[in-house]
Protein backbone atom coordinates (compact mmCIF):
# COMPACT_ATOMS: atom_id res chain seq x y z
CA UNK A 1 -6.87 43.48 -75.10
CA UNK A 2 -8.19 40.00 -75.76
CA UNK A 3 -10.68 39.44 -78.09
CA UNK A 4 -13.52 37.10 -77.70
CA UNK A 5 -14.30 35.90 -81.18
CA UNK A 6 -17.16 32.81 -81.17
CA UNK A 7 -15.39 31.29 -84.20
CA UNK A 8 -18.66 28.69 -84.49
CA UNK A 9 -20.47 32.24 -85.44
CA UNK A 10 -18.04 31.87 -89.06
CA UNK A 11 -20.09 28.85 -90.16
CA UNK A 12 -22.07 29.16 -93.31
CA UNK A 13 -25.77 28.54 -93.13
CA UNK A 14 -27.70 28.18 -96.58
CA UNK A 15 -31.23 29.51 -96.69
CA UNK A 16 -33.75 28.71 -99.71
CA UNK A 17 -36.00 31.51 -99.50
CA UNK A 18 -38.61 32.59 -102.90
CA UNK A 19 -37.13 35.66 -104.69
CA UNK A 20 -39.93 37.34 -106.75
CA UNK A 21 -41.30 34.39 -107.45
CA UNK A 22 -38.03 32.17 -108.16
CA UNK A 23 -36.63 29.61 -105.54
CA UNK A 24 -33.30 31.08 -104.44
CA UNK A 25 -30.49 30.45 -102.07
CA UNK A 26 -27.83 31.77 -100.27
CA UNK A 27 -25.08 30.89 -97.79
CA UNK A 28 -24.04 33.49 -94.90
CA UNK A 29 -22.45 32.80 -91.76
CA UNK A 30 -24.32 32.55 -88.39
CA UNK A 31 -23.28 35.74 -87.75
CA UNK A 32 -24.65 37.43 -90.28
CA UNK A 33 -27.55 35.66 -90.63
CA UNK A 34 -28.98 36.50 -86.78
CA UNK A 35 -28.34 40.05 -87.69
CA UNK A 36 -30.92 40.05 -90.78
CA UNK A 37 -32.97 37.76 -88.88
CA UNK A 38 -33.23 40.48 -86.04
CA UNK A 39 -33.43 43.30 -88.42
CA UNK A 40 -36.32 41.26 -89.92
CA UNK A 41 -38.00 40.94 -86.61
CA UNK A 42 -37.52 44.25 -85.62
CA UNK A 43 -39.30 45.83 -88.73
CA UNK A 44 -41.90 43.16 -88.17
CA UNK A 45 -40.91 41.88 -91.91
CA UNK A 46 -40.27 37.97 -93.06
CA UNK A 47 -36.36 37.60 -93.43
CA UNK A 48 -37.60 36.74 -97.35
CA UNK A 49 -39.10 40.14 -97.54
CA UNK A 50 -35.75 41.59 -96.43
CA UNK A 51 -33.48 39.54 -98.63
CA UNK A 52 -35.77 40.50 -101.35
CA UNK A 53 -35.39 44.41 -100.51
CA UNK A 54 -31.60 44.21 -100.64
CA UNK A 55 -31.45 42.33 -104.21
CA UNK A 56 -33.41 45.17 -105.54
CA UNK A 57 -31.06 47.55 -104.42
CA UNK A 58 -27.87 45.46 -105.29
CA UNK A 59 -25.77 46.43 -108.09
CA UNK A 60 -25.43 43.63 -110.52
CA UNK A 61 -21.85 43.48 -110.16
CA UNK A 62 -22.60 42.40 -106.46
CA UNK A 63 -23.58 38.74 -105.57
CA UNK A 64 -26.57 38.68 -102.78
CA UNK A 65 -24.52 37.09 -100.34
CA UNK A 66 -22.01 40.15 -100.40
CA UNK A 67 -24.99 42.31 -100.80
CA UNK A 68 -26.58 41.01 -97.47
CA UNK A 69 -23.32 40.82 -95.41
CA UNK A 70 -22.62 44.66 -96.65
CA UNK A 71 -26.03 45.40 -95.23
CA UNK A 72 -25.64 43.72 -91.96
CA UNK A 73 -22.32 45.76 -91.54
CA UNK A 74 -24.09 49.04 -92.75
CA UNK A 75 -27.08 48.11 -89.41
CA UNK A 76 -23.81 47.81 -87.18
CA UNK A 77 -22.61 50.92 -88.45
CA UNK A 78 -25.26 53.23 -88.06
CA UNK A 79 -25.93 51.97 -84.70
CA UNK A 80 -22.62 53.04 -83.62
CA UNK A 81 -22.66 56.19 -85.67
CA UNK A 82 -19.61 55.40 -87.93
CA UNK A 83 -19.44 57.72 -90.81
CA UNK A 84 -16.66 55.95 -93.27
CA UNK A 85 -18.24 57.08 -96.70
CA UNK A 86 -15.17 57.01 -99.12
CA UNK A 87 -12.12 57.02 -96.77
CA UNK A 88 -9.96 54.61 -99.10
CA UNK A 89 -10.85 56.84 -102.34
């Protein structure tokens, strides 16, 4: 099997978005970034709006970027129907 990786996708992106209020920003690769900015669309939401619901639910031990890339993976997930909940504990 060959995989067909579009290694442009890995480039960062930085987005200044308002966080309750507070000029933020954060870097995520292309990659990640289109699949907020669908999930966004999708839920007829502003991308801000979404950021801002993930860095509510963040623990503060988790950065947003990490926060936003675990949700993007956690979308891909439940579309396929993986079910991985503690399998390295």
């Amino acid at each position: 099997m060959t995989l067909a990786i579009d290694w442009d996708s890995a480039q960062r992106i930085k987005v200044s978005i308002t966080l309750n209020g507070h000029a933020t920003s954060f870097a995520l690769e292309k990659s990640f970034l289109a699949l907020l900015q669908q999930d966004a669309g999708e839920r007829t939401i502003a991308l801000a709006r979404l950021v801002s619901e993930v860095d509510a639910v963040r623990p503060p031990n988790v950065n947003l970027s990490t926060a936003l890339r675990i949700y993007a993976l956690e979308l891909i997930k439940r579309q396929r129907g993986v079910n991985d909940t503690n399998k390295f504990n």
